[in-house]
C-alpha atoms as a PDB file:
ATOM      1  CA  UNK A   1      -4.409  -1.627  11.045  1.00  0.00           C
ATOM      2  CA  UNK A   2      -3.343   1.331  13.427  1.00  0.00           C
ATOM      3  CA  UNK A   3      -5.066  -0.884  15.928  1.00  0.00           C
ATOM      4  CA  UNK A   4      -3.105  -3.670  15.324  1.00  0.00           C
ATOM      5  CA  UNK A   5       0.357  -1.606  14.911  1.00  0.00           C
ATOM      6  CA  UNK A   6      -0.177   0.446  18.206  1.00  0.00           C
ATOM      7  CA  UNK A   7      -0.560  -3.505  20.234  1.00  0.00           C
ATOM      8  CA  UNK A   8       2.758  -4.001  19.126  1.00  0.00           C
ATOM      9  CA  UNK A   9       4.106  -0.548  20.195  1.00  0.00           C
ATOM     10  CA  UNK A  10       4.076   1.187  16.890  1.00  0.00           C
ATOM     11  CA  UNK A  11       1.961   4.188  16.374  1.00  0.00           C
ATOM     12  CA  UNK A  12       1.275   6.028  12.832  1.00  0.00           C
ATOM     13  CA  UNK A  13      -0.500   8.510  11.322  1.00  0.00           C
ATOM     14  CA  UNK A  14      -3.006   7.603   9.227  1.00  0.00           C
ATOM     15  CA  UNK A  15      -3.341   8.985   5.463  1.00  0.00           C
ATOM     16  CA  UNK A  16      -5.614   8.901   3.409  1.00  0.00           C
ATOM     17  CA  UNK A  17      -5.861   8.974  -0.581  1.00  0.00           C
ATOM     18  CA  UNK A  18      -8.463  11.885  -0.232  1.00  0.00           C
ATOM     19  CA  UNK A  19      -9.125  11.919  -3.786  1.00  0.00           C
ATOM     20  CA  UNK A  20     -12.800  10.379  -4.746  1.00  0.00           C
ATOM     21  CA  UNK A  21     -11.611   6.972  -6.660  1.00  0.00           C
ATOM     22  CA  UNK A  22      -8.322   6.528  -5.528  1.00  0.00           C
ATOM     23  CA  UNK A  23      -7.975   3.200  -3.374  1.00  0.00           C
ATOM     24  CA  UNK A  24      -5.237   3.617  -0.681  1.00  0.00           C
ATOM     25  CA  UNK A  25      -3.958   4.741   2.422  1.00  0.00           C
ATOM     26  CA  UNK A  26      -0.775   4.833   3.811  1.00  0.00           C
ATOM     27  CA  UNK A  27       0.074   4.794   7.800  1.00  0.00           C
ATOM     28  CA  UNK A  28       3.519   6.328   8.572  1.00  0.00           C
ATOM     29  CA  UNK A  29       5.667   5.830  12.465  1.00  0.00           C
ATOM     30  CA  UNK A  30       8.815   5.296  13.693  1.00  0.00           C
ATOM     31  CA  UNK A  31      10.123   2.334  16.568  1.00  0.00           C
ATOM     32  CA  UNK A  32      13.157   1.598  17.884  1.00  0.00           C
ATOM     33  CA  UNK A  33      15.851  -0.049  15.169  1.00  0.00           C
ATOM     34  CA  UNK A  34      16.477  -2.631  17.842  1.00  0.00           C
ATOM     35  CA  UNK A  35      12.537  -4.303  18.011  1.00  0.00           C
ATOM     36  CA  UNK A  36      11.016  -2.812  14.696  1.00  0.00           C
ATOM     37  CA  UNK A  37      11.159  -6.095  12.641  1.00  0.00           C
ATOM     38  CA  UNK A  38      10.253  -8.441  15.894  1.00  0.00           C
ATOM     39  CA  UNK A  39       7.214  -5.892  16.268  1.00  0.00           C
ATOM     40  CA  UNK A  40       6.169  -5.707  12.704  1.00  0.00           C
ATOM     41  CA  UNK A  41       6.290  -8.987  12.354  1.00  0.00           C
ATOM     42  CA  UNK A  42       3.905  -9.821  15.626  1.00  0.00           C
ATOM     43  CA  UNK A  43       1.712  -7.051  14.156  1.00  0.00           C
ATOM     44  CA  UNK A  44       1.318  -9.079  10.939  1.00  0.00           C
ATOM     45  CA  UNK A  45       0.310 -12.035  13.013  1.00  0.00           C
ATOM     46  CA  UNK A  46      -1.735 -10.584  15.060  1.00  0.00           C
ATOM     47  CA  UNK A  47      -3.547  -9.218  12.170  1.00  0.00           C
ATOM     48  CA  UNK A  48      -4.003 -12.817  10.877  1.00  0.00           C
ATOM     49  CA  UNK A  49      -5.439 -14.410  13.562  1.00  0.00           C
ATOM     50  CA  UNK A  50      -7.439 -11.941  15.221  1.00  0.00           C
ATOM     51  CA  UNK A  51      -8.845 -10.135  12.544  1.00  0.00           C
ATOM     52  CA  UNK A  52      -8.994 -12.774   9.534  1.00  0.00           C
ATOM     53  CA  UNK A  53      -6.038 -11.256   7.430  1.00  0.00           C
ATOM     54  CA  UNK A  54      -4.276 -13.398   5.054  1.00  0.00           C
ATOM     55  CA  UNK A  55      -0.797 -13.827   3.520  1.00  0.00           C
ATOM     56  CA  UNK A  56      -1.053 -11.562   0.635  1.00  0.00           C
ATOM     57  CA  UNK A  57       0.892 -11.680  -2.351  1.00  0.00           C
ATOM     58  CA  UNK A  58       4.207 -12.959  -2.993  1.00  0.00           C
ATOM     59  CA  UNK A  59       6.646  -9.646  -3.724  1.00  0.00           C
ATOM     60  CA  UNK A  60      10.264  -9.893  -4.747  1.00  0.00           C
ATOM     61  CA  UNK A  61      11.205  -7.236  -2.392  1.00  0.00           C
ATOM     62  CA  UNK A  62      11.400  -8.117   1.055  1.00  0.00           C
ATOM     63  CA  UNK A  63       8.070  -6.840   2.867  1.00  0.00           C
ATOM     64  CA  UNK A  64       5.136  -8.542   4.390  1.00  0.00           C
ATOM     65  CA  UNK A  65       1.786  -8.618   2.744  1.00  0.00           C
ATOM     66  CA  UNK A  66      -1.676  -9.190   3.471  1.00  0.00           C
ATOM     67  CA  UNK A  67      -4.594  -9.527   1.990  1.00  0.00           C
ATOM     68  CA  UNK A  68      -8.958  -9.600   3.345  1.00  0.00           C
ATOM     69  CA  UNK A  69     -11.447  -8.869   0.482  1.00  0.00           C
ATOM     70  CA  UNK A  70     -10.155  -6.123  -1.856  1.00  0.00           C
ATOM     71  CA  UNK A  71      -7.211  -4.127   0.116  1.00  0.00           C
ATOM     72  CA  UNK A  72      -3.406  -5.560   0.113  1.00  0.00           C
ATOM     73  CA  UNK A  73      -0.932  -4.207   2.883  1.00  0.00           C
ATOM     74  CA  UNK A  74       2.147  -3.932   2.771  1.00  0.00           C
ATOM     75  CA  UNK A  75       4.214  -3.578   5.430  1.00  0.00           C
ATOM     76  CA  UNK A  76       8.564  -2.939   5.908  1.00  0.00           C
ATOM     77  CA  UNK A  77      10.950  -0.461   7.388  1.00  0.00           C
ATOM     78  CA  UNK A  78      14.096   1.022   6.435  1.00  0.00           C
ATOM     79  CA  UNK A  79      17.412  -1.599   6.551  1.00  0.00           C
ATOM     80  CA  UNK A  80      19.633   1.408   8.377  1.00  0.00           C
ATOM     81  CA  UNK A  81      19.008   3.952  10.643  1.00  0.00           C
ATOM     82  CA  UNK A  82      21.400   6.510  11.610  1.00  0.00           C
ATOM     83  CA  UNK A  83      23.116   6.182  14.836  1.00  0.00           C
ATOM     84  CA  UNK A  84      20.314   6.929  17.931  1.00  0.00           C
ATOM     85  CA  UNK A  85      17.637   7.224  15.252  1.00  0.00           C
ATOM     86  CA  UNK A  86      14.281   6.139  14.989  1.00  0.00           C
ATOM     87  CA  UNK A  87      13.515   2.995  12.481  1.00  0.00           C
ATOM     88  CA  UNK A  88      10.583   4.410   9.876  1.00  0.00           C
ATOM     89  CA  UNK A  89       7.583   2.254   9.661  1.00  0.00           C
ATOM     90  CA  UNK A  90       5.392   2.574   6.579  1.00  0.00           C
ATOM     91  CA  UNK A  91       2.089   0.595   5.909  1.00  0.00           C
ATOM     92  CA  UNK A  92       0.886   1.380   2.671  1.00  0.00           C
ATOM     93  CA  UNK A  93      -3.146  -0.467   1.864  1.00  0.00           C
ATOM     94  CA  UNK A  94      -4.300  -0.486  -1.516  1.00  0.00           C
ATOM     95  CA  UNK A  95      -7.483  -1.764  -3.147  1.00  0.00           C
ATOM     96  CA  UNK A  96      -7.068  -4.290  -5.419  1.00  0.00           C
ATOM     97  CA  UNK A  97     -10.737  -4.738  -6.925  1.00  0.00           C
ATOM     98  CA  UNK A  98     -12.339  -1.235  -6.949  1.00  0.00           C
ATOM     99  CA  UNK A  99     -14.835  -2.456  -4.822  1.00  0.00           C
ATOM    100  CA  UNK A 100     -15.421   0.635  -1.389  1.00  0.00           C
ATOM    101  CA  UNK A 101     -12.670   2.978  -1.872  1.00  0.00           C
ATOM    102  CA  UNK A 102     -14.143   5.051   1.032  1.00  0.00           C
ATOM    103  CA  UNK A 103     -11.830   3.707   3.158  1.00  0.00           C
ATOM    104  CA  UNK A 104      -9.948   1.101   4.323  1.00  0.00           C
ATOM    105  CA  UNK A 105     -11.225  -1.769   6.753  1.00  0.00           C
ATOM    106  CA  UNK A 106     -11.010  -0.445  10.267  1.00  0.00           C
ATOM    107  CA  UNK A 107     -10.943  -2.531  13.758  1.00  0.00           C
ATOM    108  CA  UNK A 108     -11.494  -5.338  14.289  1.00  0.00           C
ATOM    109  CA  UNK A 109     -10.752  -5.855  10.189  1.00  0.00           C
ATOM    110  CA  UNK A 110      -7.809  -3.380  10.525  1.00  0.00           C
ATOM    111  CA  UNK A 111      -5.511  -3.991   7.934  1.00  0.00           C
ATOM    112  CA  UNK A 112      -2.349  -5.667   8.273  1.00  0.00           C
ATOM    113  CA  UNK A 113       1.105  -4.524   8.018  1.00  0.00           C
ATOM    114  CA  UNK A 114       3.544  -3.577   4.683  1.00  0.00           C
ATOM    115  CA  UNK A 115       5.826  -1.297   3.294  1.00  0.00           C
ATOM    116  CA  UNK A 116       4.518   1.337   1.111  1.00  0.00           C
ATOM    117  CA  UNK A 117       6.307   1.017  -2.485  1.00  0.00           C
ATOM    118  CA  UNK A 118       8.663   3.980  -3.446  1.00  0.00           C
ATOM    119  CA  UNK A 119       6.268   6.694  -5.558  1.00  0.00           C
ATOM    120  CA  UNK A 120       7.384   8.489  -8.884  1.00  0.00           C
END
């Protein structure tokens, strides 16, 4: 996935779950408020037909999904950003089976794009 961000000019950090059984990762970045949803959206593409993504499920928030084997992405970015500001970007992946949680699928089966949900 940080493959297919970083073609569309968005770079993140990648982070892990780092606990043994625990199925997710979340990748974190900022991009200009002006291009971020043009650029997420190409990234979600991109992930789709290069590296055999598909739509994922159907959310009622407004974010983009995928989903290849057991890991869903989702993909969004924050709605306002202060004045001169950089938009926030946050992928979060999450296994949907149990099948490897050792990680998540790297190039060329990066995951794709989608807002992480809010945590409690």
């Amino acid at each position: 996935m940080t493959s297919v961000l970083a073609a569309e000019g968005i770079t993140v950090e990648r982070e892990p779950s780092g606990v043994l059984g625990r199925c997710w990762e979340r990748l974190s970045g900022r991009h200009a408020p002006e291009t971020v949803e043009a650029a997420l959206k190409a990234a979600v593409a991109r992930a789709r037909s290069e590296h055999g993504w598909q739509t994922g499920p159907d959310t009622d928030w407004e974010r983009l999904t995928l989903a290849k084997g057991n890991w869903t992405v989702m993909a969004g970015f924050a709605a306002e950003v202060p004045p001169g500001g950089q938009a926030p970007v946050i992928v979060s992946l999450t296994c949907v089976d149990g099948g490897d949680t050792t990680t998540a699928p790297t190039a060329p089966s990066a995951p794709s794009l989608a807002p992480a949900p809010a945590s409690t």
